[in-house]
Each structure stands twice: as structure tokens, then as C-alpha cells.
N, C-alpha and C. Protein backbone atom coordinates (compact mmCIF):
# COMPACT_ATOMS: atom_id res chain seq x y z
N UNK A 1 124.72 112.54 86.68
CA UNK A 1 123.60 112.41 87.58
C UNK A 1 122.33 112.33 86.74
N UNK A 2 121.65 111.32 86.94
CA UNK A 2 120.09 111.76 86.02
C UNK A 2 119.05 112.10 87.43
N UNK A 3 118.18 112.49 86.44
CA UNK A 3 117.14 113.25 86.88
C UNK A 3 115.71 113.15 86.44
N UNK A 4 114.69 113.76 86.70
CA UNK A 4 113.80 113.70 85.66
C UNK A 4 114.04 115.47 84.81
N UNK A 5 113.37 115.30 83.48
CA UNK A 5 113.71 116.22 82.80
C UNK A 5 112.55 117.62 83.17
N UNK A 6 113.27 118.50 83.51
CA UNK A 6 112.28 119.55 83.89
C UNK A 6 112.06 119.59 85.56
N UNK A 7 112.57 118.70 86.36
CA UNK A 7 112.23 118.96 87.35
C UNK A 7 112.90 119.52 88.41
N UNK A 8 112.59 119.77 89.66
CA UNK A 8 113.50 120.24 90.91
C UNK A 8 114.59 119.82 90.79
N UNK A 9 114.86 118.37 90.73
CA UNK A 9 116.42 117.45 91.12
C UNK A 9 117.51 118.33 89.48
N UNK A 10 116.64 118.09 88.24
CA UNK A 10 117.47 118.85 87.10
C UNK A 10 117.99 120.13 87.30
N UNK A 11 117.13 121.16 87.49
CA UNK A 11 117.41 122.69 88.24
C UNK A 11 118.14 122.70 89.12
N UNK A 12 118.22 122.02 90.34
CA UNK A 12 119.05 122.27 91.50
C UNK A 12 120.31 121.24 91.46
N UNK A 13 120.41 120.53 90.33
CA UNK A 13 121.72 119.85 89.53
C UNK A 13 122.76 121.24 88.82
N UNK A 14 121.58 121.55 88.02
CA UNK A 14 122.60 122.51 87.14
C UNK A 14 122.80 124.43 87.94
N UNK A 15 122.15 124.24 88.67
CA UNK A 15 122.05 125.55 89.54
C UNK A 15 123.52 125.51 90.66
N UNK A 16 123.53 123.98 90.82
CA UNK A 16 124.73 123.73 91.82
C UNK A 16 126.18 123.92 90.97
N UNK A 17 126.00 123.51 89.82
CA UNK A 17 127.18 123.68 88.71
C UNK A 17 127.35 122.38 88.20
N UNK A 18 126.56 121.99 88.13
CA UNK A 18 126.93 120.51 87.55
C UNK A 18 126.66 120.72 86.17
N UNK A 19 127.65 120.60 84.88
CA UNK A 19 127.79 121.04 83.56
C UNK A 19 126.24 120.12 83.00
N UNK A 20 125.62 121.09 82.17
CA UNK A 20 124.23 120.70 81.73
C UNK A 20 124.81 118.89 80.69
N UNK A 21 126.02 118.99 80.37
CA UNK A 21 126.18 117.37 79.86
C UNK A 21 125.94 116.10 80.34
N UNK A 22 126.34 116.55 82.00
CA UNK A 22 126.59 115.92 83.19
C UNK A 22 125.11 115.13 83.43
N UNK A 23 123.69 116.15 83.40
CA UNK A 23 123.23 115.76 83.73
C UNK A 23 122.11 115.32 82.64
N UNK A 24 122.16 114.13 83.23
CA UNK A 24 120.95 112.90 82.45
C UNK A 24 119.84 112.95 82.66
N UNK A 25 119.11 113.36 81.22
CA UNK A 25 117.40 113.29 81.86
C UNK A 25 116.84 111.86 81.88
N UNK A 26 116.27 111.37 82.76
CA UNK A 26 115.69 110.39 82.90
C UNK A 26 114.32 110.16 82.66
N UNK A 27 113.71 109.71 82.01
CA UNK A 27 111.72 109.64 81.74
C UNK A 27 111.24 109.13 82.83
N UNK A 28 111.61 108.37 83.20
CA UNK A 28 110.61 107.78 84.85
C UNK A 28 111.75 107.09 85.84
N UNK A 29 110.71 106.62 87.00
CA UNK A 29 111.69 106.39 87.69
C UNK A 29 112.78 104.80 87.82
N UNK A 30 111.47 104.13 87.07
CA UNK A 30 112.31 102.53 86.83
C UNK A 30 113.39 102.67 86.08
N UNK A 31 113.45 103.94 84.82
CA UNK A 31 114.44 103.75 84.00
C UNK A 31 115.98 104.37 84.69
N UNK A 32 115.47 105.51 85.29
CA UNK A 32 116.45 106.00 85.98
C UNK A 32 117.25 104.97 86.97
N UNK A 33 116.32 103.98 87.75
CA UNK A 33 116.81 102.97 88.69
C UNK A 33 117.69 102.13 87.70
N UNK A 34 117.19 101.85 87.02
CA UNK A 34 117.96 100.60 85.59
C UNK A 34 118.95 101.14 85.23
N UNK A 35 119.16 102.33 85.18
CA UNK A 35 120.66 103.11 84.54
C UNK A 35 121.74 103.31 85.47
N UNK A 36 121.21 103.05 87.12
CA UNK A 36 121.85 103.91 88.30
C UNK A 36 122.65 101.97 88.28
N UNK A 37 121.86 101.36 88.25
CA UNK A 37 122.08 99.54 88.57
C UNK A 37 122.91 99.32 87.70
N UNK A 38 122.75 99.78 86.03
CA UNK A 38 123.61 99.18 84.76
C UNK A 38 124.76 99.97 85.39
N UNK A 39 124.69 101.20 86.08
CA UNK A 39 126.45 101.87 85.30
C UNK A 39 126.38 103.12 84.69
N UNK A 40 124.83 103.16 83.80
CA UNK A 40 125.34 104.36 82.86
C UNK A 40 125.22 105.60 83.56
N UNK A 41 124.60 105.99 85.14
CA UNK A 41 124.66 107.00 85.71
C UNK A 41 125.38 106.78 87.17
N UNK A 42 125.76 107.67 87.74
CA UNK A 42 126.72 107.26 88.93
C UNK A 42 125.25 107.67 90.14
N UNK A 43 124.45 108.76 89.61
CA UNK A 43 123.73 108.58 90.99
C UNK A 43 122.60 109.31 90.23
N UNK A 44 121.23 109.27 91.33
CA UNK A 44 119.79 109.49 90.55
C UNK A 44 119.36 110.28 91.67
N UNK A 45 119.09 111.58 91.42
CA UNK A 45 118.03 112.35 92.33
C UNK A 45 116.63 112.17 91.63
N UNK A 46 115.76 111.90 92.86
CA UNK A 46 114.42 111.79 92.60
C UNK A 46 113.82 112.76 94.28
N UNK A 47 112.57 112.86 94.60
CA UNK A 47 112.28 113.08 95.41
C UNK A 47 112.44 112.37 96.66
N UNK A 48 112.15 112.40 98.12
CA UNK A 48 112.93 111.30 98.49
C UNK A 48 112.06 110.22 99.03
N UNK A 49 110.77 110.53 98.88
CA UNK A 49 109.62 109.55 98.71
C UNK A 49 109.60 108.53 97.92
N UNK A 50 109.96 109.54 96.34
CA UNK A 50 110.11 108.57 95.19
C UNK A 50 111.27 107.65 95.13
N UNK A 51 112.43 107.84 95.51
CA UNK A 51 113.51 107.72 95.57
C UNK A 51 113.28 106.12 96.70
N UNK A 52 113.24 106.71 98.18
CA UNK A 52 112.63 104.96 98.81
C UNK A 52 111.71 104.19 98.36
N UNK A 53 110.75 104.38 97.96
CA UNK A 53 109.87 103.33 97.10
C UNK A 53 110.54 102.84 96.15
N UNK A 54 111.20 103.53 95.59
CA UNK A 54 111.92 103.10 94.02
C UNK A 54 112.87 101.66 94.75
N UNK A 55 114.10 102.19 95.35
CA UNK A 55 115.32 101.51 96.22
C UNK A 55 114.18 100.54 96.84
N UNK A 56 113.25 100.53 97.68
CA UNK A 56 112.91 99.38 98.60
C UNK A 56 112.54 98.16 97.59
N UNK A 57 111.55 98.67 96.52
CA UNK A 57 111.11 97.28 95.62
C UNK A 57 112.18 96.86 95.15
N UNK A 58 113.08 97.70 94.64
CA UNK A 58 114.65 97.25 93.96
C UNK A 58 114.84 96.14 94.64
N UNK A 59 114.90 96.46 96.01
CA UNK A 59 115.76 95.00 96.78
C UNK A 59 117.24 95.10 96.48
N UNK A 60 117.79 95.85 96.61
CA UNK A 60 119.41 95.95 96.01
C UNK A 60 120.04 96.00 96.63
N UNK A 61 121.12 95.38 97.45
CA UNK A 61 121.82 95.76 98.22
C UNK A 61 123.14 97.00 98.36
N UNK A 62 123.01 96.73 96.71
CA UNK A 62 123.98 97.97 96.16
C UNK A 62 123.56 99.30 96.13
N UNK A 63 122.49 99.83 96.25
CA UNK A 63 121.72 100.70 96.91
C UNK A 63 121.93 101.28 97.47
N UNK A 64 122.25 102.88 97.80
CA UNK A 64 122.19 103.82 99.01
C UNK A 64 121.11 105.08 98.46
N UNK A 65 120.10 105.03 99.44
CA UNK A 65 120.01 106.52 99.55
C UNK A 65 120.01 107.42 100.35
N UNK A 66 120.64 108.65 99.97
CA UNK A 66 121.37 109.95 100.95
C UNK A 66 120.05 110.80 100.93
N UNK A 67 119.72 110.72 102.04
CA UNK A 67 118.57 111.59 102.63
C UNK A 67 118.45 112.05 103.66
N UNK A 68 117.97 113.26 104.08
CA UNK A 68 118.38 113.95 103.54
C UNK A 68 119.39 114.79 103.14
N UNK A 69 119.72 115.25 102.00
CA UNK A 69 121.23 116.29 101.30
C UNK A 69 121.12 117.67 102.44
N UNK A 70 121.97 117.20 103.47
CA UNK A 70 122.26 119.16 104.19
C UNK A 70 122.31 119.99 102.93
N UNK A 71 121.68 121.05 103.51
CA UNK A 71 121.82 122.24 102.50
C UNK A 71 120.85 122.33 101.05
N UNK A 72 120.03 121.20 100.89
CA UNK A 72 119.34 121.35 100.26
C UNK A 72 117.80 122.17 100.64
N UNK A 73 117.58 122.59 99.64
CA UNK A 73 115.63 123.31 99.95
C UNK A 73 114.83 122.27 100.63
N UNK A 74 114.28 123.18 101.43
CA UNK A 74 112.92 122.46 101.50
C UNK A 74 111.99 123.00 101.37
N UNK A 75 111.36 121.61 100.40
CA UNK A 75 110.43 121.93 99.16
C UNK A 75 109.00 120.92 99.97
N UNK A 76 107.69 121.63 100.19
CA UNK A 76 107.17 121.27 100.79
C UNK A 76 105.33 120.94 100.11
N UNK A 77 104.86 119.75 100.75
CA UNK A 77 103.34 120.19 99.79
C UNK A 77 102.25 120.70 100.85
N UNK A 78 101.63 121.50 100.05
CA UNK A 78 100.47 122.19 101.35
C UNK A 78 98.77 122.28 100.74
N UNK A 79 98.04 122.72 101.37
CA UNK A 79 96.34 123.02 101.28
C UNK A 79 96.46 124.30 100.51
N UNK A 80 95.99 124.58 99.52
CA UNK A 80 95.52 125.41 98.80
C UNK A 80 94.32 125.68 99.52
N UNK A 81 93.95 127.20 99.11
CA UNK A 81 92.35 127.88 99.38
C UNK A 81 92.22 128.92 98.75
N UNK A 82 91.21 129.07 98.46
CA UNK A 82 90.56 130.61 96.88
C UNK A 82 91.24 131.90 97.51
N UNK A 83 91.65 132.57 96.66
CA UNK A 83 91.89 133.75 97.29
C UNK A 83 90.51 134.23 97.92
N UNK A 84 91.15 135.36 98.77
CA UNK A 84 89.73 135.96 99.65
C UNK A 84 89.07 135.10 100.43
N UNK A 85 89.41 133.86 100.99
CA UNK A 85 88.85 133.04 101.70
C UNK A 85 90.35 132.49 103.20
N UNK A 86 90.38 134.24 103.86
CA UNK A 86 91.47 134.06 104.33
C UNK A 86 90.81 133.22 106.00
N UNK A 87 90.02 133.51 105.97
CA UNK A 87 88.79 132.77 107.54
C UNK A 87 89.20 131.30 107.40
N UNK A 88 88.55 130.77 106.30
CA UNK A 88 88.97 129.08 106.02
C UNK A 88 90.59 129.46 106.17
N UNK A 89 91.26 129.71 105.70
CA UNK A 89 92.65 129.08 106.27
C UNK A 89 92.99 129.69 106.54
N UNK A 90 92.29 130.57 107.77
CA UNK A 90 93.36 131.11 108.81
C UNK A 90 92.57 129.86 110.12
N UNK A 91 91.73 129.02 110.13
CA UNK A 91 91.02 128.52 111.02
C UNK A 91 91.79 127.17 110.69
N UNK A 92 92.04 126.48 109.33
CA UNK A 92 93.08 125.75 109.01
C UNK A 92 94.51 125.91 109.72
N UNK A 93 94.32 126.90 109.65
CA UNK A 93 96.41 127.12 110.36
C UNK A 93 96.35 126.95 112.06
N UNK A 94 95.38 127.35 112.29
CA UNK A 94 95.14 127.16 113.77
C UNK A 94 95.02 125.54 114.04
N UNK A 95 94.12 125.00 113.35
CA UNK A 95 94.12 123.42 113.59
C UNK A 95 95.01 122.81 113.46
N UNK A 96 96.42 122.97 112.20
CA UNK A 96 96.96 122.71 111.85
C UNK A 96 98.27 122.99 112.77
N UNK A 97 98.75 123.96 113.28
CA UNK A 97 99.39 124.22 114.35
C UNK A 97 98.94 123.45 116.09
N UNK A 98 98.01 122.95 116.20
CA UNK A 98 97.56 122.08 117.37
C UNK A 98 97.68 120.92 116.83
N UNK A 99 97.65 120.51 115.81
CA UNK A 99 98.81 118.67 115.21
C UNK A 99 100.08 119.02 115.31
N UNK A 100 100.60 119.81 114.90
CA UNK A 100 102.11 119.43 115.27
C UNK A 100 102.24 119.88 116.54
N UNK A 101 101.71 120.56 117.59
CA UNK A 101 102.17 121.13 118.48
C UNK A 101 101.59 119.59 119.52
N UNK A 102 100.70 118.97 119.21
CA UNK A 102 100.75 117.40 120.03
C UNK A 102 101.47 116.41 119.13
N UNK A 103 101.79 116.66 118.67
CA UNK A 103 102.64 115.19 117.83
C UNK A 103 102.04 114.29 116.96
N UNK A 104 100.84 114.58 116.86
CA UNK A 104 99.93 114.22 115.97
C UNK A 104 100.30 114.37 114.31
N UNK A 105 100.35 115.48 114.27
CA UNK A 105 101.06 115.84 112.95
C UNK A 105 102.11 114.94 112.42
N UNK A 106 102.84 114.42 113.08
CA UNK A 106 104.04 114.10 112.94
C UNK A 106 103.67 111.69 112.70
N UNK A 107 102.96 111.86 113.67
CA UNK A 107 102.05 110.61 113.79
C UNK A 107 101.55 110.50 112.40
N UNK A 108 100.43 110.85 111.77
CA UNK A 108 99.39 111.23 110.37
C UNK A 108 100.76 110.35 109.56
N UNK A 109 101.66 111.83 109.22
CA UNK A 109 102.59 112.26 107.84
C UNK A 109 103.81 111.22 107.68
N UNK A 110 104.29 110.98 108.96
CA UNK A 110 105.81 110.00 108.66
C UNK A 110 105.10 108.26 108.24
N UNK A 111 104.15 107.97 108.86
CA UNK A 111 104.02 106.48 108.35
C UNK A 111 103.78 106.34 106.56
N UNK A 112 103.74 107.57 105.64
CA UNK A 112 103.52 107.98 104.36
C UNK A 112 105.03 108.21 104.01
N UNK A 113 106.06 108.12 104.65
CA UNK A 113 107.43 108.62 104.18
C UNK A 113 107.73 109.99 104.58
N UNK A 114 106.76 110.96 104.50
CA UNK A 114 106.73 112.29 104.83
C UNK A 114 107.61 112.81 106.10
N UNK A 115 108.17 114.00 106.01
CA UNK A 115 109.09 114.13 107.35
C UNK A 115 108.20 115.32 107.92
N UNK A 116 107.88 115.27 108.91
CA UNK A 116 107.57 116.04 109.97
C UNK A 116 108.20 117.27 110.10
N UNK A 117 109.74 116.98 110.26
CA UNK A 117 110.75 117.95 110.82
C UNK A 117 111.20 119.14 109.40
N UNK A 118 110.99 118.43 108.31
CA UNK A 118 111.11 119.02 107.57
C UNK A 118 109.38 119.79 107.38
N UNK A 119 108.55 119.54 107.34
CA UNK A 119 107.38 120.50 106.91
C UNK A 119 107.69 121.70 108.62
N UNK A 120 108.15 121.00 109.03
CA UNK A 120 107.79 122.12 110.34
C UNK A 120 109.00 123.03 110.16
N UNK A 121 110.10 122.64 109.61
CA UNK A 121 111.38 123.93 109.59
C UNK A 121 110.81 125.05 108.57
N UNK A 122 110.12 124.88 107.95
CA UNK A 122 109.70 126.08 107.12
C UNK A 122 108.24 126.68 107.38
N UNK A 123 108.40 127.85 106.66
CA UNK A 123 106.63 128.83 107.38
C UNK A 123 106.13 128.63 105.56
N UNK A 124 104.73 129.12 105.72
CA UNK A 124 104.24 129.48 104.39
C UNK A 124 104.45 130.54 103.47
N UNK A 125 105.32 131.75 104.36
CA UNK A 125 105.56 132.73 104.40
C UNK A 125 106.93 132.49 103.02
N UNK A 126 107.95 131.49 103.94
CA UNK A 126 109.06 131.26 103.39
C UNK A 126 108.55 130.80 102.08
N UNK A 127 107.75 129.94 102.10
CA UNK A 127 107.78 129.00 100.71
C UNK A 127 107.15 129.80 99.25
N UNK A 128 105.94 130.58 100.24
CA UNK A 128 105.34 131.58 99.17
C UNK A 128 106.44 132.91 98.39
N UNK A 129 107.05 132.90 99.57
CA UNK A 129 108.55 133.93 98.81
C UNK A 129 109.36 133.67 97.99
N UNK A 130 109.30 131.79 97.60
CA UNK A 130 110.52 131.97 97.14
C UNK A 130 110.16 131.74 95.41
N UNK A 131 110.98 131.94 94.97
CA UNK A 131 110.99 132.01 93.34
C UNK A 131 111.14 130.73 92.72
């Protein structure tokens, strides 16, 4: 499987048990696509943003991508704010909870690739907990 080196897809390769030989670091994502096309890797985790952009310009028909992997994390991006500035984003979370709660949210984020269903299955709570 390649990967990029150092990242989520490498960690949660070798965390799953996939023998550290197994997995191929890849430098970017064209090269990784070029290796998945030649042969020399059987399959390429990338993010899955990166991953359709990559496959759509390809044009390949030989192409699949599995998105999303049941049972994988979800790994999510969010608004930062200074510590001690819990007013600003606690007034953020309120706004932010009235977009997804009209569908708006969901409107914004998916025409970007972004999944909706996935930022909404997790809290901040969860994500800030985890290691």
C-alpha cells in the first residue's frame, strides 16, 4: 500500500498490521497515482478529497476509489480560537449548529468534496480527546 510518508493513511496502515515493508512511502500524490497505474503498488491511501481529485484528472477507467473505509476515523478540519476566548466560539458553535440543523451546512461543504455526514457524526469533544 503506499502512502504519504508520515501521515494518517501510513499510521493507520501500520497500526492496522500491515508489516512496515508493506507499506510504501509515497512523496506526492501524482507519484503515488503513477505507481498505483504502473503496478508497483496494489492500492494508495490518500485523503479522500485528495484521493478524487487525483482519480478524476487521471481519467482512468481502471480506477476505483473506496470511500468511505467502514471503520475508519473520522478525522475532521475545524475553526481554531485563542485560548480564553471561549464567548467567540461558544457564539461560533451556536451559528454553526443552525447550518447544519437547516441543511445549509451540508449545502456550503459537499460541493468542495467535503462530507457533511461525516463532520456531523463527531463532537469537538471527541476529536479533542483523541490522541
Amino acid at each position: 500500500i503506499g502512502a504519504p510518508g508520515g501521515g494518517t493513511e501510513e499510521k493507520l496502515a501500520l497500526n492496522a498490521g500491515v508489516p512496515r515493508e508493506r507499506v510504501i512511502v509515497v512523496p506526492d500524490g501524482q507519484s503515488g497515482l503513477k505507481m498505483l497505474q504502473d503496478g508497483r503498488i496494489d492500492a494508495y491511501s490518500l485523503p479522500v478529497l485528495s484521493i478524487n481529485d487525483l482519480v478524476k484528472k487521471a481519467n482512468d477507467p481502471n480506477l476505483e476509489v473506496i470511500a468511505p473505509v467502514l471503520g475508519a476515523p473520522v478525522y475532521c478540519d475545524g475553526a481554531a480560537f485563542k485560548k480564553g476566548d471561549e464567548a467567540l466560539r461558544d457564539a461560533y458553535d451556536v451559528e454553526l449548529a443552525k447550518l447544519k440543523k437547516s441543511g445549509e451546512f451540508a449545502k456550503i461543504i459537499e460541493p468542495y468534496g467535503f462530507s457533511a455526514a461525516a463532520a456531523m457524526s463527531t463532537t469537538r469533544e471527541k476529536l479533542c480527546a483523541a490522541k
